[in-house]
PDB file of N, CA and C in Angstrom:
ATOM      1  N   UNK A   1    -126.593  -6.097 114.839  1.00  0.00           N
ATOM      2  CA  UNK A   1    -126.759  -5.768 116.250  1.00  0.00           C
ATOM      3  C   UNK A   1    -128.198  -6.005 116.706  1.00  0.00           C
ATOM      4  N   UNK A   2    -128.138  -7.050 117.779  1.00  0.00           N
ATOM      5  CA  UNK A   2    -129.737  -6.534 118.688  1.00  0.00           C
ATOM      6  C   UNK A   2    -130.101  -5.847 119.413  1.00  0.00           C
ATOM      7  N   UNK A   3    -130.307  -4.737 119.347  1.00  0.00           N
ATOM      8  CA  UNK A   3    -130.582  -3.623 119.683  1.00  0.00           C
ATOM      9  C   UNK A   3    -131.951  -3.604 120.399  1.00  0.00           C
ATOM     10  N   UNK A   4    -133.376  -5.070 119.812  1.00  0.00           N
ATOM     11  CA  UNK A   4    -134.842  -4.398 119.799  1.00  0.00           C
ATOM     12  C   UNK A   4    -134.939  -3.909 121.919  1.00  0.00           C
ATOM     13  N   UNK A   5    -134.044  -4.352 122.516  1.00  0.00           N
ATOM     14  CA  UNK A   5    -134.111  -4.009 123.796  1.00  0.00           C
ATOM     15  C   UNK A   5    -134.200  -2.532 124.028  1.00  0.00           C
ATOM     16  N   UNK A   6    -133.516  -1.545 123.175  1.00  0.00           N
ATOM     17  CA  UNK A   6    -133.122  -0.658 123.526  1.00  0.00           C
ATOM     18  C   UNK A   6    -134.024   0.645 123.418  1.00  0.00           C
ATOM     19  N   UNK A   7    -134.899   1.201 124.279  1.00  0.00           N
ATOM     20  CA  UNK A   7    -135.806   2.199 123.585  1.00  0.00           C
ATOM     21  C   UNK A   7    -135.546   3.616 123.920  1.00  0.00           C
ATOM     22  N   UNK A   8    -134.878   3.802 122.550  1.00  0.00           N
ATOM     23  CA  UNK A   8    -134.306   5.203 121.761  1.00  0.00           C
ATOM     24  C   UNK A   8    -135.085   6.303 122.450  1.00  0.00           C
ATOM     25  N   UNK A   9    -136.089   6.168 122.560  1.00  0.00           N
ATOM     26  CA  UNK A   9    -137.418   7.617 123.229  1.00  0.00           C
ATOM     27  C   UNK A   9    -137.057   7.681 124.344  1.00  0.00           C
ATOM     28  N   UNK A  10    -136.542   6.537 125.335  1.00  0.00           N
ATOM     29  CA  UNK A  10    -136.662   6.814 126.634  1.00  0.00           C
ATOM     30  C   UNK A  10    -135.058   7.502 126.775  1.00  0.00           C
ATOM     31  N   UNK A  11    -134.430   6.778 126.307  1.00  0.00           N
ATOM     32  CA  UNK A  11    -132.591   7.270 125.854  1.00  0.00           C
ATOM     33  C   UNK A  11    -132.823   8.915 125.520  1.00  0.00           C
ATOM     34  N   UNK A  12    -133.596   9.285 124.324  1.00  0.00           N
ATOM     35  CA  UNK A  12    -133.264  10.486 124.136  1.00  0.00           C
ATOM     36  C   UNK A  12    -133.633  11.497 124.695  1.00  0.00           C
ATOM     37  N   UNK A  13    -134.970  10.937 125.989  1.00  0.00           N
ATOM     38  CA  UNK A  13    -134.854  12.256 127.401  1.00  0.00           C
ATOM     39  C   UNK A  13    -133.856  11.982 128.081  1.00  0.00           C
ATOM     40  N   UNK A  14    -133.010  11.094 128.509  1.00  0.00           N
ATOM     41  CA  UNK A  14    -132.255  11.341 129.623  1.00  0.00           C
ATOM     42  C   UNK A  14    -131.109  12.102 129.037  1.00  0.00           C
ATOM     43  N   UNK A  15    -130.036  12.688 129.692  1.00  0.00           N
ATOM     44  CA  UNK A  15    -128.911  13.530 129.424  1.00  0.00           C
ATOM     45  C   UNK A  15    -127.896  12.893 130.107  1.00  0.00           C
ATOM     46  N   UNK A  16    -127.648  12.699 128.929  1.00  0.00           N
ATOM     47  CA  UNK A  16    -126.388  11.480 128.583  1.00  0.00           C
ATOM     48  C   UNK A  16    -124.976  12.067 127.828  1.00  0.00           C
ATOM     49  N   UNK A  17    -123.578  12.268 128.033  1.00  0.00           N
ATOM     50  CA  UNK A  17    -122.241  12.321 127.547  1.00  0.00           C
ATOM     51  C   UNK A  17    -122.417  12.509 125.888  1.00  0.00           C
ATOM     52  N   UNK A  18    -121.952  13.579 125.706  1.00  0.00           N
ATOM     53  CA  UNK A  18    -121.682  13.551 123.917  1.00  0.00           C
ATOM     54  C   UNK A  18    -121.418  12.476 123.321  1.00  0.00           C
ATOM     55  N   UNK A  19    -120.154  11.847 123.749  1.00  0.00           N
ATOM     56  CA  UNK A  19    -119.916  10.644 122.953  1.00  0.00           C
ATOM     57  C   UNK A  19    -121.341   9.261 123.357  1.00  0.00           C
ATOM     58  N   UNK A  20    -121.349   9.544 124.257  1.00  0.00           N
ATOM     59  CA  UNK A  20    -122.703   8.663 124.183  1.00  0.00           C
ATOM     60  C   UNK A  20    -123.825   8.702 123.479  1.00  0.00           C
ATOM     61  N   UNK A  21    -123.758   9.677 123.151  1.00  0.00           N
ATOM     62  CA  UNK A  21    -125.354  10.371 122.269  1.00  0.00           C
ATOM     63  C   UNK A  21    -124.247   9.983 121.105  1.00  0.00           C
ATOM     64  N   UNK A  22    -123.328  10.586 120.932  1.00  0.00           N
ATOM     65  CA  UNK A  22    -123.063  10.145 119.451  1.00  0.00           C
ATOM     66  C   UNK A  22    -122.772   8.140 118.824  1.00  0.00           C
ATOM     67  N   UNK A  23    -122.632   7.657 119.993  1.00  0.00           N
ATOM     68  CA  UNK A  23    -122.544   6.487 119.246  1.00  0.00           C
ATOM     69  C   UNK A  23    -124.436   5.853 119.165  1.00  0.00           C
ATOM     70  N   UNK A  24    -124.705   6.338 120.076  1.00  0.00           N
ATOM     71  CA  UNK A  24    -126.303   5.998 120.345  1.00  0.00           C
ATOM     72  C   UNK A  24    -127.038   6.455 118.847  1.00  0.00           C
ATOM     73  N   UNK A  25    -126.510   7.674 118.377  1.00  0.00           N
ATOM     74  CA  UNK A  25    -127.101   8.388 116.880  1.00  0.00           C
ATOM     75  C   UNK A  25    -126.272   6.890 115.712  1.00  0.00           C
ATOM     76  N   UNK A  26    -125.164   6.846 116.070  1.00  0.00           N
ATOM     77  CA  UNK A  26    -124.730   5.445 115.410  1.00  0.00           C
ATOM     78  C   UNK A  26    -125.571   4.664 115.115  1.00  0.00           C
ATOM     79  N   UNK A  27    -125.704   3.922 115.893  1.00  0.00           N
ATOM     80  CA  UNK A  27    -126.325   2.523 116.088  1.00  0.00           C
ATOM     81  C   UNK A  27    -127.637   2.691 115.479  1.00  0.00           C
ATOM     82  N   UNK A  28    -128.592   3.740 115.626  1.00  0.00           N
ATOM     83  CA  UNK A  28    -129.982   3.970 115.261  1.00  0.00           C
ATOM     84  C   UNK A  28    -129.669   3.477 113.555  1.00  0.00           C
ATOM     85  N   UNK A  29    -128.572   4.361 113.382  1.00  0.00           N
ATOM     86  CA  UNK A  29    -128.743   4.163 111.583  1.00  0.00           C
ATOM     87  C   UNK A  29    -128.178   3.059 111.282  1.00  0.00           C
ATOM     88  N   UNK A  30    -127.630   2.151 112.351  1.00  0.00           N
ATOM     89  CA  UNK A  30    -127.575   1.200 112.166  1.00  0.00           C
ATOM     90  C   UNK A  30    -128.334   0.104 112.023  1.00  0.00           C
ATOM     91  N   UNK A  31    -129.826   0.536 112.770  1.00  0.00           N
ATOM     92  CA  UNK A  31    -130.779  -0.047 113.087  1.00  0.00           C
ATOM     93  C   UNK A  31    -131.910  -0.478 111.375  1.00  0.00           C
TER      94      UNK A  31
END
Protein backbone atom coordinates (compact mmCIF):
# COMPACT_ATOMS: atom_id res chain seq x y z
CA UNK A 1 0.00 0.00 0.00
CA UNK A 2 1.00 3.74 -0.63
CA UNK A 3 0.05 5.17 2.06
CA UNK A 4 3.36 7.95 2.29
CA UNK A 5 0.33 10.57 1.50
CA UNK A 6 -1.37 9.87 4.49
CA UNK A 7 -0.40 11.76 7.79
CA UNK A 8 -1.43 9.53 10.72
CA UNK A 9 -0.83 12.75 13.35
CA UNK A 10 -3.13 14.85 11.58
CA UNK A 11 -5.80 11.66 11.25
CA UNK A 12 -5.37 10.91 14.86
CA UNK A 13 -6.74 14.51 16.09
CA UNK A 14 -9.65 14.51 14.07
CA UNK A 15 -12.72 12.32 15.40
CA UNK A 16 -13.38 9.97 13.09
CA UNK A 17 -16.08 6.56 13.18
CA UNK A 18 -14.76 3.47 15.10
CA UNK A 19 -14.50 1.47 12.19
CA UNK A 20 -12.52 4.11 10.67
CA UNK A 21 -10.02 4.41 13.37
CA UNK A 22 -9.96 0.78 13.32
CA UNK A 23 -8.98 0.13 9.81
CA UNK A 24 -6.72 3.36 9.95
CA UNK A 25 -4.89 1.31 13.24
CA UNK A 26 -4.76 -1.46 10.28
CA UNK A 27 -3.01 -0.05 7.74
CA UNK A 28 -0.33 1.72 10.15
CA UNK A 29 0.87 -1.88 10.96
CA UNK A 30 0.67 -2.31 7.75
CA UNK A 31 2.89 0.39 7.10
Amino acid sequence: LELKWVNFKEIKELEICPADKNLLESLKKDL
